[in-house]
N, C-alpha and C. Protein backbone atom coordinates (compact mmCIF):
# COMPACT_ATOMS: atom_id res chain seq x y z
N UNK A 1 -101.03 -42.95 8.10
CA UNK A 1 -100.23 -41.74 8.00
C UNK A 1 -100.26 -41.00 9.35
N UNK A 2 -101.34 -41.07 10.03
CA UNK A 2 -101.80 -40.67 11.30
C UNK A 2 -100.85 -41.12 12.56
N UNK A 3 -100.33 -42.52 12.16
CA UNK A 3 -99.42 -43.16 13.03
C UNK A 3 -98.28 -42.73 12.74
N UNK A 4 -97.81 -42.26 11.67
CA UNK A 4 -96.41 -42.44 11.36
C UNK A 4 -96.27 -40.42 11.78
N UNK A 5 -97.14 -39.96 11.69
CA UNK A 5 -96.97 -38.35 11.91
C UNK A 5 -96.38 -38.49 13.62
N UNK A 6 -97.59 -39.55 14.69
CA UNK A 6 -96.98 -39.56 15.54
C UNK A 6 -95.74 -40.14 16.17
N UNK A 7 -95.01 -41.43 15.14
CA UNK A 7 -94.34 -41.85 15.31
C UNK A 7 -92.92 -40.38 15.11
N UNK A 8 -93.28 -39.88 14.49
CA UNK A 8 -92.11 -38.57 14.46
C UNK A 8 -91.71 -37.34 14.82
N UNK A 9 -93.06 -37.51 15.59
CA UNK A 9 -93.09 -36.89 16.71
C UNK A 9 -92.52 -37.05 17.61
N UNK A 10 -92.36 -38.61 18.21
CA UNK A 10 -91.62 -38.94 19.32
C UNK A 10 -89.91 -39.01 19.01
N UNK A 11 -90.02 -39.17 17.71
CA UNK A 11 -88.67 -39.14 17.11
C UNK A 11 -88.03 -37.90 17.54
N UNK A 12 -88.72 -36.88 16.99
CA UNK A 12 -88.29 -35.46 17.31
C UNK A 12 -88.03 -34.69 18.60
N UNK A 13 -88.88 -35.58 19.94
CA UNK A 13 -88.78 -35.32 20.62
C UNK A 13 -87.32 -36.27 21.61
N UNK A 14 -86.94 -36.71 21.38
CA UNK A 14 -86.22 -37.50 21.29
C UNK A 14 -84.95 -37.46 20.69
N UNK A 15 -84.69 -36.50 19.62
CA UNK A 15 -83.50 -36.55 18.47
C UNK A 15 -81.78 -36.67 19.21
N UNK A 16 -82.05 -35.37 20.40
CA UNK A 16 -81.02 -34.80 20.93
C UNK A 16 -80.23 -36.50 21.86
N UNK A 17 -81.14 -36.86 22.66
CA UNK A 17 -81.03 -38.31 23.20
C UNK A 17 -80.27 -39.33 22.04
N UNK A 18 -81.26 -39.32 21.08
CA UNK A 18 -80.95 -40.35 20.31
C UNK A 18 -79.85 -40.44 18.94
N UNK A 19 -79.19 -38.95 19.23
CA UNK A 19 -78.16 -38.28 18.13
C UNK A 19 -78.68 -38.49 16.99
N UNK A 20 -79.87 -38.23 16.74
CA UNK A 20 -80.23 -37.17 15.80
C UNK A 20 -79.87 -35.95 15.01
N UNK A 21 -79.26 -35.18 15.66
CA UNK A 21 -78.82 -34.26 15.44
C UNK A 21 -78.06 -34.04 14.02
N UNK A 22 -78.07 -33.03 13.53
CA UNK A 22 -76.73 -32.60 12.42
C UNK A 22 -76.99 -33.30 10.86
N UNK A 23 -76.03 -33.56 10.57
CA UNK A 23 -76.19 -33.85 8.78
C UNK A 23 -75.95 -35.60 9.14
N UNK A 24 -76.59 -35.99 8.07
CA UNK A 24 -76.59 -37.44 7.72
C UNK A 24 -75.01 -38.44 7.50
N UNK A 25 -74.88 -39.28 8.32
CA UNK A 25 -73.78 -39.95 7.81
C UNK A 25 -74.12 -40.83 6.78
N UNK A 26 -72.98 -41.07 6.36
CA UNK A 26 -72.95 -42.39 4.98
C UNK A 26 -72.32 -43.73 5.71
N UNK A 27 -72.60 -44.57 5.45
CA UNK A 27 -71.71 -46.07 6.18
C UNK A 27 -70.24 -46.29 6.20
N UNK A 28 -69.22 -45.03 5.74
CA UNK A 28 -68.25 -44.75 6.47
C UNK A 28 -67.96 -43.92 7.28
N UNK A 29 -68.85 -43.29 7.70
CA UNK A 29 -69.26 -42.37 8.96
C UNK A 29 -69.05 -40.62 8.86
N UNK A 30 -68.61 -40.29 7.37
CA UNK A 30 -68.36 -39.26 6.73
C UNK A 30 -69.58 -38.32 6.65
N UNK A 31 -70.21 -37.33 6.36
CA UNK A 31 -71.93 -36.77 6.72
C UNK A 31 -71.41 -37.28 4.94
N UNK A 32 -72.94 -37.40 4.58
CA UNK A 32 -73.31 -37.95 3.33
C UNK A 32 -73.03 -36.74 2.24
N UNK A 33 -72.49 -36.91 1.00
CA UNK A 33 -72.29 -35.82 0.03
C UNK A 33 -73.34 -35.73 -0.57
N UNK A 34 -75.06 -35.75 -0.17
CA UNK A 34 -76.18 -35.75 -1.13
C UNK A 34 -76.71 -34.65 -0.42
N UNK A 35 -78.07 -33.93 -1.40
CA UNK A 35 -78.39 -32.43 -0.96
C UNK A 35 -79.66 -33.28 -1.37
N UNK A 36 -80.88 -32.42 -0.49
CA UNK A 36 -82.34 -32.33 -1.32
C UNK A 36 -82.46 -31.61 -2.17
N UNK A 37 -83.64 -31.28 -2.84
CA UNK A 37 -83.81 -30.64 -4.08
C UNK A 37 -84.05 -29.13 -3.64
N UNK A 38 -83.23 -29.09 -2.67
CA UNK A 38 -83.45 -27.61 -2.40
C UNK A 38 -82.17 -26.98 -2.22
N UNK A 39 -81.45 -27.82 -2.13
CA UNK A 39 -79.60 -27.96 -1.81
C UNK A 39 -78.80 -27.53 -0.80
N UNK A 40 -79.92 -28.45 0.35
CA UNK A 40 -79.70 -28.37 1.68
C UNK A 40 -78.85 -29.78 1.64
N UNK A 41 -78.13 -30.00 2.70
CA UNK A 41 -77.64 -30.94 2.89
C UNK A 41 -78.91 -31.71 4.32
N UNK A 42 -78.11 -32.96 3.55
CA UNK A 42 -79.66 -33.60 4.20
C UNK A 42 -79.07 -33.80 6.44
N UNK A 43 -80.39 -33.82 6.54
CA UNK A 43 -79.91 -33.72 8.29
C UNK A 43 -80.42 -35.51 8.34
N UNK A 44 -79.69 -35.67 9.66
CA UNK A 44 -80.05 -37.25 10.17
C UNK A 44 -82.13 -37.28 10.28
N UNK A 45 -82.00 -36.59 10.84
CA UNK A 45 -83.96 -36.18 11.39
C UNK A 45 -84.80 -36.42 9.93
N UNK A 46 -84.23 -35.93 8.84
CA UNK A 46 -84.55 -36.04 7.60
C UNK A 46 -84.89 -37.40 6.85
N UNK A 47 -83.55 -38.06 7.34
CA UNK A 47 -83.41 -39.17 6.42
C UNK A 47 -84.59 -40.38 6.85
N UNK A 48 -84.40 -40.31 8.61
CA UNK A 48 -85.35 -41.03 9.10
C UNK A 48 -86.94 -41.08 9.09
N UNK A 49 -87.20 -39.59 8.92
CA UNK A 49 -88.42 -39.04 9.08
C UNK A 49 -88.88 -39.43 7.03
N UNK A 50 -88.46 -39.02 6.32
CA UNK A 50 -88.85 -39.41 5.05
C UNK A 50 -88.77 -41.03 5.21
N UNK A 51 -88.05 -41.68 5.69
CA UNK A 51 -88.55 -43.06 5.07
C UNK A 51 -89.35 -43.45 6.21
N UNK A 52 -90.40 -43.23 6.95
CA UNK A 52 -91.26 -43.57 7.61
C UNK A 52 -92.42 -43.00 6.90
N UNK A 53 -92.15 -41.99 6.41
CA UNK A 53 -93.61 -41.19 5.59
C UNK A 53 -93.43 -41.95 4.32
N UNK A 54 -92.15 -42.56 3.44
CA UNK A 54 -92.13 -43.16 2.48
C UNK A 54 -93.62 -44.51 2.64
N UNK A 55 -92.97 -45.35 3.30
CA UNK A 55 -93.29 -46.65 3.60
C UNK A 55 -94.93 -46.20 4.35
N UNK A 56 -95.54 -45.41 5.03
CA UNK A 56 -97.10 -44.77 5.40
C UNK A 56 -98.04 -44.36 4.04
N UNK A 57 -97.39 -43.97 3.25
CA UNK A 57 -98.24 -43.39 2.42
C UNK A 57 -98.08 -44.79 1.27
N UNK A 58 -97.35 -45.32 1.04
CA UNK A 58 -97.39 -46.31 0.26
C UNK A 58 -98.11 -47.50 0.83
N UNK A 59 -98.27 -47.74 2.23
CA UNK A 59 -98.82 -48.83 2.28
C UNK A 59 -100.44 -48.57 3.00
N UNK A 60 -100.84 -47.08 3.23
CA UNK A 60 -101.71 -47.18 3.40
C UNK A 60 -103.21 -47.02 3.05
N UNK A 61 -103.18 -47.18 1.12
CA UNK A 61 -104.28 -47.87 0.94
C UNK A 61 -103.70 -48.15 -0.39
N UNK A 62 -104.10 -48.52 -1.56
CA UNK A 62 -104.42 -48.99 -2.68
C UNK A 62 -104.80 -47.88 -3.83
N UNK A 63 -104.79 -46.36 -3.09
CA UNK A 63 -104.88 -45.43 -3.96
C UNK A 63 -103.80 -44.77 -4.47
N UNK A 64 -102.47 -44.74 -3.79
CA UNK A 64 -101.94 -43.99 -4.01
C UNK A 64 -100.66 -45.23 -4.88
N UNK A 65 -99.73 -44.73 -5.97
CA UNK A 65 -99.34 -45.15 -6.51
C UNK A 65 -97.67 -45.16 -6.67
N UNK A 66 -97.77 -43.74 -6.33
CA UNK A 66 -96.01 -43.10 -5.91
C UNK A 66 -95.71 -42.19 -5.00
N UNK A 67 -94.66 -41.89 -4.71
CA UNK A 67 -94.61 -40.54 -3.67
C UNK A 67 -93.37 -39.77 -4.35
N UNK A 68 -93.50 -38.58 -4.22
CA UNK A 68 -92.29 -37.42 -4.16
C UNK A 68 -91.95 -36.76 -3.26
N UNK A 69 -90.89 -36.64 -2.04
CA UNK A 69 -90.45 -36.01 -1.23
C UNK A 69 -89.23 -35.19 -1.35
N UNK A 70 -88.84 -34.20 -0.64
CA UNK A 70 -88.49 -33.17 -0.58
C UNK A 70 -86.69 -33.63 -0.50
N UNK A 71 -86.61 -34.85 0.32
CA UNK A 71 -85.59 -35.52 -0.05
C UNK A 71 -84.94 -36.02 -0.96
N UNK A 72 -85.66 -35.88 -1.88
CA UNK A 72 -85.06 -37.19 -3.58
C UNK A 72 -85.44 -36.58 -4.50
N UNK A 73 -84.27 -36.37 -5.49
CA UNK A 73 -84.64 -35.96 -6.56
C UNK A 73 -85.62 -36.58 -7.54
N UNK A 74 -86.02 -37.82 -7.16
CA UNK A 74 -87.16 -38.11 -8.14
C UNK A 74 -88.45 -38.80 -7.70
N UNK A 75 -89.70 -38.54 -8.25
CA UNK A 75 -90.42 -39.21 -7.42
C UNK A 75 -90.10 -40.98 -7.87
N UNK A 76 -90.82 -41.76 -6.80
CA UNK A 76 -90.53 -43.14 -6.67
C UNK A 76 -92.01 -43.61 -6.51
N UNK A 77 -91.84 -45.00 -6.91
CA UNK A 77 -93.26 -45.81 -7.28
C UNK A 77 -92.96 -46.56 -5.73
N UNK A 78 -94.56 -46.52 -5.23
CA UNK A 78 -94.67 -47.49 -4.56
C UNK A 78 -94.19 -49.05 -4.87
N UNK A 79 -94.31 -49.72 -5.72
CA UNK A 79 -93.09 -51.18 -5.71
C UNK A 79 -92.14 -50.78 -5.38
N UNK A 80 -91.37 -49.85 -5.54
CA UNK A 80 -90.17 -49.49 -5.22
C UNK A 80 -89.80 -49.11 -3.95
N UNK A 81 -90.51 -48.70 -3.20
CA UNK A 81 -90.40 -48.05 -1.69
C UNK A 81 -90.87 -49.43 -1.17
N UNK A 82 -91.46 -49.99 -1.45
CA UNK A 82 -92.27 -51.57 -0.73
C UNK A 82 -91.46 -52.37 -1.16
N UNK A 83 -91.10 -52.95 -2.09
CA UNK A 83 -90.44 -54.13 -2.46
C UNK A 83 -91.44 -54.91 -3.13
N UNK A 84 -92.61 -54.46 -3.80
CA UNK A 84 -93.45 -55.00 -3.99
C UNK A 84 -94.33 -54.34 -4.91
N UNK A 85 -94.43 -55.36 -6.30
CA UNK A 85 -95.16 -54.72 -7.63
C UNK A 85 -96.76 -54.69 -7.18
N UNK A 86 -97.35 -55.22 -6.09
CA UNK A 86 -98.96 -54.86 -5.83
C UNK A 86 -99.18 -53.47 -5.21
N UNK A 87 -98.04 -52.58 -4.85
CA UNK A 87 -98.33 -51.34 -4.11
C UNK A 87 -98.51 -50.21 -5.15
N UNK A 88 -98.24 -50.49 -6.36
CA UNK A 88 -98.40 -49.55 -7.81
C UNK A 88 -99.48 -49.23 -8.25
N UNK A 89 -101.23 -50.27 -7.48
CA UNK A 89 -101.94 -50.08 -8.55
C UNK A 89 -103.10 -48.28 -8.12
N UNK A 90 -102.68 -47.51 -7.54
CA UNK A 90 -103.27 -46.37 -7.10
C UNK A 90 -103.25 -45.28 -8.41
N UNK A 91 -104.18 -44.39 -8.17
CA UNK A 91 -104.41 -43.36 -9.40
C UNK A 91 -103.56 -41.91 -8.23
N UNK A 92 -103.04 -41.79 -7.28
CA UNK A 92 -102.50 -40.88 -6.97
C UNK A 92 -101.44 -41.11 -6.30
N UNK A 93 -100.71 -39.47 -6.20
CA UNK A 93 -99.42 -39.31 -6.22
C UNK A 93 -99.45 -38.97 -4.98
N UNK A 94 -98.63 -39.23 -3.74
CA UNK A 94 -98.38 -38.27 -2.26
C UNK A 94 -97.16 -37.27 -2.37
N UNK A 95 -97.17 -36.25 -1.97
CA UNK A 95 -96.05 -35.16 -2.18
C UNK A 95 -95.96 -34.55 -1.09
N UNK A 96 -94.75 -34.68 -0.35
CA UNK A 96 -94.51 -34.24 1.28
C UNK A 96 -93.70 -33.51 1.27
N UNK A 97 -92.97 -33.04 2.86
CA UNK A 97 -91.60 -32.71 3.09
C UNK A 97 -91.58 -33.29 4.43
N UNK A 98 -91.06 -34.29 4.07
CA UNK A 98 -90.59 -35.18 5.85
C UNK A 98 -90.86 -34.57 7.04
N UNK A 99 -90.00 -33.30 6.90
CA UNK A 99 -89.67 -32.68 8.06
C UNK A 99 -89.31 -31.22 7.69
N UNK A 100 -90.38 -30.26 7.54
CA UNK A 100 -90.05 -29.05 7.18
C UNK A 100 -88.99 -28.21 8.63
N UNK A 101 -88.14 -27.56 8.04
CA UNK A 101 -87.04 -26.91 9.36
C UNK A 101 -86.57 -27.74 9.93
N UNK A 102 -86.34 -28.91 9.60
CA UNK A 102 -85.30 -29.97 10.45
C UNK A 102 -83.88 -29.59 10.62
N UNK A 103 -83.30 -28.48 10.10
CA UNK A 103 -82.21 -28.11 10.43
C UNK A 103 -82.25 -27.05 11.73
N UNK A 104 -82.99 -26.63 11.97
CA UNK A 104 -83.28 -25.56 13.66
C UNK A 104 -84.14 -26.34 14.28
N UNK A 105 -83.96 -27.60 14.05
CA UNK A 105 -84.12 -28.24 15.14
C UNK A 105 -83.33 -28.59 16.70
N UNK A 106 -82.27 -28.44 15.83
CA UNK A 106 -81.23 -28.68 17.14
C UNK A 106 -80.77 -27.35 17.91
N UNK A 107 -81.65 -26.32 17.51
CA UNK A 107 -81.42 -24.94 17.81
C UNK A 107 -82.76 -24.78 18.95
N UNK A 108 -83.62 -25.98 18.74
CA UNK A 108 -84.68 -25.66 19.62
C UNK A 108 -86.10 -24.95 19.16
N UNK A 109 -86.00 -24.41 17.77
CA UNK A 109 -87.00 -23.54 17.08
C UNK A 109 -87.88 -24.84 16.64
């Protein structure tokens, strides 16, 4: 988790370079019609930054079983974020927010 905090770090530092910026596209290049559970519209910084914390907390040990993020309306089982029914067998839950203020990000705050 330690790696992936810094891995998004560099992300972040980086966003403006790497068009990061702004709301999420969909694969026709439209910004995506999905909101988090807060009914923000989701930013690019978001989408990337949750599935790196997805895939960290699921694979890094055998305790944890599912995650809920600030992105998805529901929480999700580790098999499901892994691709793989051995990442389920944990007695706990991880509960994040990818990227708290990822929208003033591009404001510099």
């Amino acid at each position: 988790v330690g790696d992936a905090c810094k891995h998004i770090n560099r992300i972040v530092q980086r966003a403006q370079t790497d068009d990061l910026y702004g709301a999420a596209l969909g694969p026709n290049g439209l910004p995506l019609e999905d909101t988090n559970i807060q009914g923000e519209v989701q930013q690019k910084l978001d989408v990337v930054c949750n599935t790196i914390l997805l895939k960290a907390f699921c694979g890094c040990s055998s305790a944890i079983s599912s995650v809920a993020s600030e992105e998805e309306d529901e929480p999700r089982s580790c098999a499901d974020v892994m691709g793989d029914s051995a990442f389920s067998v944990g007695n706990y839950v991880a509960v994040f927010d990818p990227l708290d203020g990822s929208k003033n990000i591009d404001a510099s705050l």
